[in-house]
Protein backbone atom coordinates (compact mmCIF):
# COMPACT_ATOMS: atom_id res chain seq x y z
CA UNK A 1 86.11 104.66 116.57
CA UNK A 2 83.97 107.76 116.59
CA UNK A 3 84.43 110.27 119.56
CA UNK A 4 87.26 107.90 120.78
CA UNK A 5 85.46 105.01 122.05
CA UNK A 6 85.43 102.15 119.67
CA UNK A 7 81.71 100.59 119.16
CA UNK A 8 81.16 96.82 119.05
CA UNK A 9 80.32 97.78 115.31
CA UNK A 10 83.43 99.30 114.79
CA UNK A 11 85.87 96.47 116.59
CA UNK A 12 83.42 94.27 114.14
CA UNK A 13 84.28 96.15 110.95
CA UNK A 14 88.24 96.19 112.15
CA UNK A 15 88.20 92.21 112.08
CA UNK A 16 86.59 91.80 108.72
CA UNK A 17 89.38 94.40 107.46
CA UNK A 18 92.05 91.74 108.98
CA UNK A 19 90.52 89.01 106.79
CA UNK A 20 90.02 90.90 103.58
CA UNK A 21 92.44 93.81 103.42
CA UNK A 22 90.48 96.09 100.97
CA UNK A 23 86.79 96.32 100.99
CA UNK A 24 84.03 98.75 99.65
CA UNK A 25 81.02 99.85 101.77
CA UNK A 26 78.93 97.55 99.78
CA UNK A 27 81.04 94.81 101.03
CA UNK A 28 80.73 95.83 104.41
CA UNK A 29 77.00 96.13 104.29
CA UNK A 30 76.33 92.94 103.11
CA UNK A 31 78.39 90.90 105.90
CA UNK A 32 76.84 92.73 108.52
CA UNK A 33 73.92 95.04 107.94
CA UNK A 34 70.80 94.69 106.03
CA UNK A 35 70.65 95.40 102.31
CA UNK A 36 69.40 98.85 102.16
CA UNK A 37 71.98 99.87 104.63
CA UNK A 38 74.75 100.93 102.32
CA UNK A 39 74.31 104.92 103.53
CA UNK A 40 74.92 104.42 106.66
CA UNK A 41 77.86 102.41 105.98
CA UNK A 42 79.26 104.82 104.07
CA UNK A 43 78.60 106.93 106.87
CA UNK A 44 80.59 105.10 109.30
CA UNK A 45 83.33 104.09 106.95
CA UNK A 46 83.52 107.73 106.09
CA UNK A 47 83.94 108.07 110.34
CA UNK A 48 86.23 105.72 110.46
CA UNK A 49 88.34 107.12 107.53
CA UNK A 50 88.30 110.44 107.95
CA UNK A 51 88.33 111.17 104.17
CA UNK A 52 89.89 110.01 101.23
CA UNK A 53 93.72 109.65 101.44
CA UNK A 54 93.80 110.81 105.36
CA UNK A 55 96.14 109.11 107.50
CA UNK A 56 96.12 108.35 111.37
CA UNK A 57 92.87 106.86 111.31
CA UNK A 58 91.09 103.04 111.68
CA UNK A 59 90.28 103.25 108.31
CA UNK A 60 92.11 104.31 104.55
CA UNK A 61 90.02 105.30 102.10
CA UNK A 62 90.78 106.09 97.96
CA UNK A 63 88.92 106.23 95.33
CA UNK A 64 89.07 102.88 92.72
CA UNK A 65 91.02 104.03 89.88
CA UNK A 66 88.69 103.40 87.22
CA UNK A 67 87.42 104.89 83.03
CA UNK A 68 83.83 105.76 84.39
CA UNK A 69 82.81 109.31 84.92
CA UNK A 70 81.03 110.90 87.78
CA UNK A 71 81.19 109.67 91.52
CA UNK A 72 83.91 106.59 92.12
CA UNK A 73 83.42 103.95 94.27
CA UNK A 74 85.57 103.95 97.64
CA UNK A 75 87.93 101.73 98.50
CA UNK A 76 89.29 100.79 102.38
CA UNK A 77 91.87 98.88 104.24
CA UNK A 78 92.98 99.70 107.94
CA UNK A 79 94.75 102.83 108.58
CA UNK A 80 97.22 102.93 111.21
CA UNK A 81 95.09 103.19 113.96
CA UNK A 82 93.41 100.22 113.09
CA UNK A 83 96.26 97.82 112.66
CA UNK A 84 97.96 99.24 115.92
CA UNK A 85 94.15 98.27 117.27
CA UNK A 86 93.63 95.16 115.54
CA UNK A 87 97.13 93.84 117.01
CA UNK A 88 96.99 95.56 120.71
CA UNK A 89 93.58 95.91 122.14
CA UNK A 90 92.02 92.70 119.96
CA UNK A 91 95.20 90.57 120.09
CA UNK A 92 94.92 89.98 116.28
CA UNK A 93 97.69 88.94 113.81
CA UNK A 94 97.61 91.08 110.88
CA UNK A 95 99.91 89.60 108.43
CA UNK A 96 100.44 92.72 106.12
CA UNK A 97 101.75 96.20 106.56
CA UNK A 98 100.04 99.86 105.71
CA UNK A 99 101.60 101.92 103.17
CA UNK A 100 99.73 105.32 102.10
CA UNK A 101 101.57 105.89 99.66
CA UNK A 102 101.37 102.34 98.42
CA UNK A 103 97.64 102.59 98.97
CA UNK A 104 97.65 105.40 96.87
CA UNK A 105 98.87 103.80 93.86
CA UNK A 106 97.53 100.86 94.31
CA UNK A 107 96.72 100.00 90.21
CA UNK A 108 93.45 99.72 88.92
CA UNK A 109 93.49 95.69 88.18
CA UNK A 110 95.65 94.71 91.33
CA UNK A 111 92.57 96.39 93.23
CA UNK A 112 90.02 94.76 91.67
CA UNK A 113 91.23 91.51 92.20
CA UNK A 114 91.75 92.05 95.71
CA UNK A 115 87.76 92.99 95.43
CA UNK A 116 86.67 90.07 93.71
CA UNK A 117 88.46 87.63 96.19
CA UNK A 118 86.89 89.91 98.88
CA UNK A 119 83.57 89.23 97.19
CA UNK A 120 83.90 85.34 97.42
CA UNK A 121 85.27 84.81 100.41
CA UNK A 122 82.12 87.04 102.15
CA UNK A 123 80.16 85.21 99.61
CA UNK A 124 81.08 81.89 100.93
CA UNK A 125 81.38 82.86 104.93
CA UNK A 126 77.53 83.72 104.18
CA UNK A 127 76.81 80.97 102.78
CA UNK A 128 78.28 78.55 105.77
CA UNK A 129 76.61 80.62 108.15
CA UNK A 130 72.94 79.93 106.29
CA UNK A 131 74.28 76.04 106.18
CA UNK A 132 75.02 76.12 109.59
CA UNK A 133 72.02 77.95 110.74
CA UNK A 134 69.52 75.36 108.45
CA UNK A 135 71.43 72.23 109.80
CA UNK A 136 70.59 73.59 113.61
C-alpha cells in the first residue's frame, strides 16, 4: 500500500503473508518475481513496512537475531494494517494475531524455523505449479 492505494502486487504479497506468517524478501522474490529481483523487493517490503520495528503499517519488519556481523537479514509478517486488510477488504481468515512486542522478541531458533517451513512450503507450491503447467 504505497500512497494509499493498494497495488495488485501488494494485495498479492498480503496473501502470501496469510499463508506463511514470517518471510524474508528473498522469499518473496522467489514466489513472485524473477531471480534478480531481490532489490526491488526489498524496496517494496521496505514500503510496505515502513522500517524496522514501525507499527501501523501492512508490513512488520526486524532484523533476524543472529552471531554474524555486518548487515542482518530482514524479517516480515503483517502489521496491523495488513491483517485488518487481509480480513476486511480480501475477506481472508487469518488465524493468528500481531504482537510487536512479541515480534520483537521473537528468538533466534523459533524464527528460523518458521523460515525453513516458509522455505518448503514456497518450495513445494512452485513445484505444483511447474507440474501443473507441464501436465497442460
Amino acid at each position: 500500500m504505497r500512497g494509499g492505494l493498494v497495488t495488485r502486487t501488494d494485495e498479492r504479497i498480503i496473501r502470501a503473508f496469510v499463508r506463511h506468517r514470517y518471510m524474508t524478501a528473498e522469499d518473496v522474490a522467489y514466489l513472485f518475481f524473477s531471480s534478480g529481483s531481490q532489490t526491488h523487493v526489498r524496496q517494496v517490503l521496505s514500503a510496505l513496512s515502513g522500517g524496522d520495528g514501525k507499527s501501523g503499517n501492512v508490513l512488520y519488519r526486524v532484523p533476524l537475531p543472529d552471531a554474524k556481523r555486518g548487515e542482518p537479514r530482514r524479517v516480515y509478517t503483517l502489521g496491523r494494517v495488513g491483517l485488518e486488510y487481509a480480513q476486511e477488504a480480501l475477506g481472508l481468515t487469518v488465524p493468528w494475531h500481531f504482537k510487536p512486542e512479541k515480534a520483537q522478541v521473537a528468538g533466534f531458533h523459533h524464527l528460523h524455523h518458521s523460515l525453513i517451513q516458509t522455505k518448503v512450503l514456497i518450495a513445494a507450491e512452485k513445484f505444483s505449479e511447474a507440474q501443473t503447467i507441464c501436465i497442460s
